[in-house]
N, C-alpha and C. Protein backbone atom coordinates (compact mmCIF):
# COMPACT_ATOMS: atom_id res chain seq x y z
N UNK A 1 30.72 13.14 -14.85
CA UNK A 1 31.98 13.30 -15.51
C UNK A 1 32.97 12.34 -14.87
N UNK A 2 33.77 11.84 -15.47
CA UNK A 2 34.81 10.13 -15.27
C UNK A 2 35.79 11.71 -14.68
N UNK A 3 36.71 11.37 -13.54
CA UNK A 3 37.20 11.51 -12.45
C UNK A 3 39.05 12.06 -13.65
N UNK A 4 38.90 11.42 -14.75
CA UNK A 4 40.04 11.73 -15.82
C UNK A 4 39.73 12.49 -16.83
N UNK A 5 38.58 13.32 -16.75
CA UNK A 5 37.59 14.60 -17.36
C UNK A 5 37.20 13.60 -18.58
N UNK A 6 37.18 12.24 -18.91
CA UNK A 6 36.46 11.69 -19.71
C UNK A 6 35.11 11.86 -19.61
N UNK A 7 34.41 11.21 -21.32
CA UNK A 7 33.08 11.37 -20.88
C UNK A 7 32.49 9.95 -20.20
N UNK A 8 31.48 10.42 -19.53
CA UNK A 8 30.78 8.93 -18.72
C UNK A 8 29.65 8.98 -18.98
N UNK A 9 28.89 7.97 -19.71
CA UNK A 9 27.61 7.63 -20.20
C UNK A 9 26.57 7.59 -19.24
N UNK A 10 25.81 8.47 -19.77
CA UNK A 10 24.75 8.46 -18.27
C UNK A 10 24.81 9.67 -17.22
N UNK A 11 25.74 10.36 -17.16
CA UNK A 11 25.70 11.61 -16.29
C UNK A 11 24.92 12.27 -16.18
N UNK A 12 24.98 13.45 -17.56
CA UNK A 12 23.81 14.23 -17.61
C UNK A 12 22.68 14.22 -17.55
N UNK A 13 22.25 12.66 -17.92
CA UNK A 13 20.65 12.17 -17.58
C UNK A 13 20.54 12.06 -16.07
N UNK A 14 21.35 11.77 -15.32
CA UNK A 14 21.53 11.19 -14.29
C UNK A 14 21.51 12.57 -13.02
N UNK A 15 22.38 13.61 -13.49
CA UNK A 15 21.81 15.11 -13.12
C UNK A 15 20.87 15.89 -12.99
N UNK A 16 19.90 15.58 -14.79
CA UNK A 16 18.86 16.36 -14.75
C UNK A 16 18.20 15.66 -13.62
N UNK A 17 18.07 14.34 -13.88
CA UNK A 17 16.72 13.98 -12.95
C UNK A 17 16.81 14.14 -11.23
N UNK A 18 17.94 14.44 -11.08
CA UNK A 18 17.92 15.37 -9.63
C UNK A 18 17.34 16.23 -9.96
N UNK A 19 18.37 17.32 -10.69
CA UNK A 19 17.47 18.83 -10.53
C UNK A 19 16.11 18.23 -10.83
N UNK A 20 15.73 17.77 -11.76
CA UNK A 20 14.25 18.10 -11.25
C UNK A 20 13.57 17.13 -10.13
N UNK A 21 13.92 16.51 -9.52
CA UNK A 21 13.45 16.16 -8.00
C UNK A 21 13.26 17.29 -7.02
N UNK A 22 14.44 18.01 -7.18
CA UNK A 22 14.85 19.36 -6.57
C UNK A 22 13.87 19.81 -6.44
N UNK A 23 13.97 20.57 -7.84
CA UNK A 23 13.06 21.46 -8.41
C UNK A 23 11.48 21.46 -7.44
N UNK A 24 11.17 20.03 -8.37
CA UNK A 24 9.62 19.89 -7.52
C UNK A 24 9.37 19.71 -6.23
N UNK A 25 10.47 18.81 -5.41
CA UNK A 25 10.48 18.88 -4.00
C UNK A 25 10.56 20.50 -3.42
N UNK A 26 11.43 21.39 -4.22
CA UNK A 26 11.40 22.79 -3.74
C UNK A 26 9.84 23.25 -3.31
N UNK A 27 9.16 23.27 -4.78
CA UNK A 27 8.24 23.76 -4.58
C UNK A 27 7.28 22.97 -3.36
N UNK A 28 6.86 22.22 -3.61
CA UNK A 28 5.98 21.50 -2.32
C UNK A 28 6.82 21.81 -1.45
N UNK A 29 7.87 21.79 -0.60
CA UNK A 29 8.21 22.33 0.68
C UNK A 29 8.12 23.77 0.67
N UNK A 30 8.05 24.99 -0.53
CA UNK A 30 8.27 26.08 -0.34
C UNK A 30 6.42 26.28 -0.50
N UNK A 31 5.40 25.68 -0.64
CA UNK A 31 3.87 26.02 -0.72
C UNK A 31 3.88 25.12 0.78
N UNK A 32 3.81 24.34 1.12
CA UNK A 32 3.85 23.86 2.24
C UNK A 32 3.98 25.26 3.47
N UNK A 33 5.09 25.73 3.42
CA UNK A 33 5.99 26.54 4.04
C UNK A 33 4.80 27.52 4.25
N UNK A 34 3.83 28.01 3.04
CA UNK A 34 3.60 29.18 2.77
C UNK A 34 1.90 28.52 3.38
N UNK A 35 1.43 27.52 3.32
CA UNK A 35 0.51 27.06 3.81
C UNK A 35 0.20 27.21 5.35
N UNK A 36 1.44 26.57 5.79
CA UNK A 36 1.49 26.55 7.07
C UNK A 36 1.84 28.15 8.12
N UNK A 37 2.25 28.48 7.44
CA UNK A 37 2.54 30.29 7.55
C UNK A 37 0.87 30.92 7.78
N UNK A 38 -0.21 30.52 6.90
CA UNK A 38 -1.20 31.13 6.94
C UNK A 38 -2.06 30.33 7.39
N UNK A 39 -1.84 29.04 7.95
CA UNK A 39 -2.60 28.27 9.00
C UNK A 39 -2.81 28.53 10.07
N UNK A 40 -1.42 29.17 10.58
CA UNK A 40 -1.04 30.08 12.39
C UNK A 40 -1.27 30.83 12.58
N UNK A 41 -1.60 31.91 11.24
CA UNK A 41 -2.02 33.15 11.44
C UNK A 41 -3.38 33.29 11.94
N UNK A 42 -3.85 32.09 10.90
CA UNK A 42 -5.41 32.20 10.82
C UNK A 42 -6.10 31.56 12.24
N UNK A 43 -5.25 30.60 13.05
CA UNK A 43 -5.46 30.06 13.73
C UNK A 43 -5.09 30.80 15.30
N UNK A 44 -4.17 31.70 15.31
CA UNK A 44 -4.02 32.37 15.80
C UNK A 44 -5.12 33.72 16.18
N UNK A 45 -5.63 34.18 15.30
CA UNK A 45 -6.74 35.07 14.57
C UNK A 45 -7.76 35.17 15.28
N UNK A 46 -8.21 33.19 14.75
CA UNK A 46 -9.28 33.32 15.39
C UNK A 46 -9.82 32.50 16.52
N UNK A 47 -8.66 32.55 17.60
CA UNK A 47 -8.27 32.10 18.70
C UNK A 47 -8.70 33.22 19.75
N UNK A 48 -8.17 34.04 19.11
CA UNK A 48 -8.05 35.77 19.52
C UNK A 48 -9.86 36.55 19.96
N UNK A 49 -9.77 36.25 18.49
CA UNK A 49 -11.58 36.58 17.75
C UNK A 49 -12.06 36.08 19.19
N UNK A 50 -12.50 34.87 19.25
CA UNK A 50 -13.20 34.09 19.65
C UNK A 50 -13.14 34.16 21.58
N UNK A 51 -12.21 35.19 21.88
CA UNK A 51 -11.73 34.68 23.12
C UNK A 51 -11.49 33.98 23.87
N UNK A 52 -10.92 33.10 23.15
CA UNK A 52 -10.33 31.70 24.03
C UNK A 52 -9.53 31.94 24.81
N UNK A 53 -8.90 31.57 25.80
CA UNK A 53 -7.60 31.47 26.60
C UNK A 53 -6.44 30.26 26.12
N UNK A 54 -6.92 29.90 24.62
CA UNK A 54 -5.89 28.80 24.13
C UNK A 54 -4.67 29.58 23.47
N UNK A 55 -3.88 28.63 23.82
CA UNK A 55 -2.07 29.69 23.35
C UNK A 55 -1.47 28.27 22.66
N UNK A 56 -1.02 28.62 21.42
CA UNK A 56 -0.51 28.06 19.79
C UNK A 56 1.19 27.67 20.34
N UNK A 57 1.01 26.95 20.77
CA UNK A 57 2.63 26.04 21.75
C UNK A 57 3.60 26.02 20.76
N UNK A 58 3.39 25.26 19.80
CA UNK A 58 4.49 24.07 18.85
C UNK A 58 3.37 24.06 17.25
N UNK A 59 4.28 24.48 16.25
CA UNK A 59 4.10 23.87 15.21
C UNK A 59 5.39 23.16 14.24
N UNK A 60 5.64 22.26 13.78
CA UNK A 60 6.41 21.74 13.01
C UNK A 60 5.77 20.69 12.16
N UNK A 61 6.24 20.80 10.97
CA UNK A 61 5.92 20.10 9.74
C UNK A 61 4.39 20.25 9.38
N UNK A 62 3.96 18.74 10.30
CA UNK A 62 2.33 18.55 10.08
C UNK A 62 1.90 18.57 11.70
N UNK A 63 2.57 19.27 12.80
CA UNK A 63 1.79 19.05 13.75
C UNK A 63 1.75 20.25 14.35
N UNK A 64 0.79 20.73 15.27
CA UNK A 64 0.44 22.10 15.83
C UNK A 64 -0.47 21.53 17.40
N UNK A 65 0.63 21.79 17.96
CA UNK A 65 0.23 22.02 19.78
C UNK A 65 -0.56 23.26 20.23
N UNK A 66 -1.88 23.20 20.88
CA UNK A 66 -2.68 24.36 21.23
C UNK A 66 -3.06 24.05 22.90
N UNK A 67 -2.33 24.43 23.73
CA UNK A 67 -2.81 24.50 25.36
C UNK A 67 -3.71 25.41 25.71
N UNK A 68 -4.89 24.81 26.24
CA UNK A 68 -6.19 25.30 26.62
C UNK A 68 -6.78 24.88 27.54
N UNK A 69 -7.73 25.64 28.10
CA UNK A 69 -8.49 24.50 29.27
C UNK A 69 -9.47 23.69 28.73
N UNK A 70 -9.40 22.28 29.43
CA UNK A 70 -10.50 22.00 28.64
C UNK A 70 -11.79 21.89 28.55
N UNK A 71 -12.35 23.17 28.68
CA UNK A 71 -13.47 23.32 28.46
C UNK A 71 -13.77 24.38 26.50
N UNK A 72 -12.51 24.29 26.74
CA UNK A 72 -12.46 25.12 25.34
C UNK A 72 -11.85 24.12 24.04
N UNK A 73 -11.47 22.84 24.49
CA UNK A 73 -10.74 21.58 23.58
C UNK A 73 -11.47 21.34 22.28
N UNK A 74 -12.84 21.19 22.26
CA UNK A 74 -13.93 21.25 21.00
C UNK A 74 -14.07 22.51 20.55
N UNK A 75 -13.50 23.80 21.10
CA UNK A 75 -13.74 24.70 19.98
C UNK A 75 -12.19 25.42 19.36
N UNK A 76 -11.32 24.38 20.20
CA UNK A 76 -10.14 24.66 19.69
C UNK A 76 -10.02 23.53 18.47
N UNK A 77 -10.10 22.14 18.75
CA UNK A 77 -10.00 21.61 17.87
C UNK A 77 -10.35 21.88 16.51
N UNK A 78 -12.19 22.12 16.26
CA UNK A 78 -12.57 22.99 15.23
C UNK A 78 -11.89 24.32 15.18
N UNK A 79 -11.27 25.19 15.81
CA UNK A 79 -11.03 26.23 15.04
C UNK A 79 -9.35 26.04 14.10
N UNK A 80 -8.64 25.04 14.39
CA UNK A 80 -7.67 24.11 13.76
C UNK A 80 -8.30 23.93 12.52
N UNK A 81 -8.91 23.19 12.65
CA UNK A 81 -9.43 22.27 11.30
C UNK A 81 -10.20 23.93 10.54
N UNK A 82 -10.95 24.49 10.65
CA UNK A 82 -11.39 26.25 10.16
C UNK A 82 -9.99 26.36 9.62
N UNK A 83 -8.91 26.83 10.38
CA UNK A 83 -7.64 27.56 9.94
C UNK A 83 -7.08 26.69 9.13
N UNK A 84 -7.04 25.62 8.90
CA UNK A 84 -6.31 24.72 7.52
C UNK A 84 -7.27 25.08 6.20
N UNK A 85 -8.64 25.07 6.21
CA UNK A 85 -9.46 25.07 5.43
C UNK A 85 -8.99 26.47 4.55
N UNK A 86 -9.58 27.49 5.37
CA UNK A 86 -9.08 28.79 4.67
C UNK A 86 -7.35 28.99 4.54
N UNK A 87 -6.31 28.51 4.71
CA UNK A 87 -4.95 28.65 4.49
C UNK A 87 -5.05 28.24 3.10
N UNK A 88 -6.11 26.75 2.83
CA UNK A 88 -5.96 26.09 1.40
C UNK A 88 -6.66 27.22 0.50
N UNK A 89 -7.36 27.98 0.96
CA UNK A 89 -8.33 28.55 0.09
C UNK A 89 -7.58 29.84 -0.03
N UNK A 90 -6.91 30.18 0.78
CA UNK A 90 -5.99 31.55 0.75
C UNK A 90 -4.90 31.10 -0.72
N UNK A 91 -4.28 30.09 -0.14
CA UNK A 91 -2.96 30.25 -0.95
C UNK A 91 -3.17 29.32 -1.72
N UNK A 92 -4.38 28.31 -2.17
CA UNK A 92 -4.55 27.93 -3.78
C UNK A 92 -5.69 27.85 -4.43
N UNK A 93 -6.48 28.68 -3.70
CA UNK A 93 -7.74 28.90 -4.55
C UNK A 93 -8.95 27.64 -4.03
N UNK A 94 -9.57 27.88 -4.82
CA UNK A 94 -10.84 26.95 -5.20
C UNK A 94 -10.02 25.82 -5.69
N UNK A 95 -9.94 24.42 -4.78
CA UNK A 95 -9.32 23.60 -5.27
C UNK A 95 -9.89 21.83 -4.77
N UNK A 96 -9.84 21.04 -5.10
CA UNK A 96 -10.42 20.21 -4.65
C UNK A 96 -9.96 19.22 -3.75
N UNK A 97 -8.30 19.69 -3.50
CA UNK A 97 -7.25 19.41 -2.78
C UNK A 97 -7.60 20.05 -1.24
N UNK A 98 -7.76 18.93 -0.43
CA UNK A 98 -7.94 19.65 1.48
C UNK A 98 -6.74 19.33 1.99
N UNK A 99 -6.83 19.66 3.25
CA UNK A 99 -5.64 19.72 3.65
C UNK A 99 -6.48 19.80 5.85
N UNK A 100 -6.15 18.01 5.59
CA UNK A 100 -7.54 17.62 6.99
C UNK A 100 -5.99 17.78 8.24
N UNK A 101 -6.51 17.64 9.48
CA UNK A 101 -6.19 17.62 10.35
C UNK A 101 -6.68 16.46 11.41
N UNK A 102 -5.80 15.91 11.82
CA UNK A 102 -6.42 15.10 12.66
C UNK A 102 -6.34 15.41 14.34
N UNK A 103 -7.22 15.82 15.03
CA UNK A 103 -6.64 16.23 15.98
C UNK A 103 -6.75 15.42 17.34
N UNK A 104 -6.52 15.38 18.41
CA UNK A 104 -6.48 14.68 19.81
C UNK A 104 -6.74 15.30 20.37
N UNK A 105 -7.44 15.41 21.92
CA UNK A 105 -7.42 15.80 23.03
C UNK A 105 -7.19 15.41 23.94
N UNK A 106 -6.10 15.85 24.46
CA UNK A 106 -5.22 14.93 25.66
C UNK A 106 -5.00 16.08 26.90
N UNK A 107 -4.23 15.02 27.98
CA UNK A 107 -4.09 16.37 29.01
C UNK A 107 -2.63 15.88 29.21
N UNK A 108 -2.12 15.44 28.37
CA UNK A 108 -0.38 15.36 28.56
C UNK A 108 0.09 15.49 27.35
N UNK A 109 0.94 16.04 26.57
CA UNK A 109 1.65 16.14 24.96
C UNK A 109 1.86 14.94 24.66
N UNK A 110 2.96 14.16 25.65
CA UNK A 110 3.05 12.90 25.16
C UNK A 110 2.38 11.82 24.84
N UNK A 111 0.84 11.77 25.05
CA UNK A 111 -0.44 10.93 24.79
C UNK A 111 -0.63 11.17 23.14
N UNK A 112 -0.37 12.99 23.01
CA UNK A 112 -1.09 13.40 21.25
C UNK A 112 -0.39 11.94 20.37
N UNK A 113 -1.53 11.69 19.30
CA UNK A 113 -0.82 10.91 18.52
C UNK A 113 -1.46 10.95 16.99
């Protein structure tokens, strides 16, 4: 809308196609959200299960910190990559969409990359 409540050519087109950026960006950050929610659980789970002595540090966005000794680093790593697998299968089914992990084993955080 022109700043003198005239009309201005192009606005409303120019609106929708936010909202729907919005829109769809909503959703992928709000399934994301809901992904990663049942990645920690699961990873958490079966951390537990398994009796590890590994403890779930840091997760944000796409990354997840797990401190362990390392003699337990290969079955932490796989049980990461397990807990993404079933999060995808929890919250979208049978899909042909994965959702990989890449993981490191380091003995300082600041090495992970």
């Amino acid at each position: 809308m022109a700043r003198d409540g005239g009309f201005t050519p192009g606005y409303a087109s120019v609106n929708a196609r936010a909202r729907g950026r919005f829109t769809r960006n909503f959703v992928v950050q709000g399934s994301a959200a809901d992904w990663a929610l049942l990645m920690t659980a699961a990873l958490r789970q079966s951390l537990r299960a398994a009796g590890l002595r590994a403890e779930l540090v840091f997760f944000q966005h796409d990354e997840v910190i797990v401190h362990c000794p390392a003699e337990e680093a290969e079955a932490v790593a796989e049980a990461i990559r397990a807990a993404g697998d079933l999060a995808g299968r929890t919250a979208f089914g049978q899909t042909p969409v994965r959702f990989p992990f890449t993981t490191a084993v380091v003995e300082c955080y600041a090495d992970a990359k």
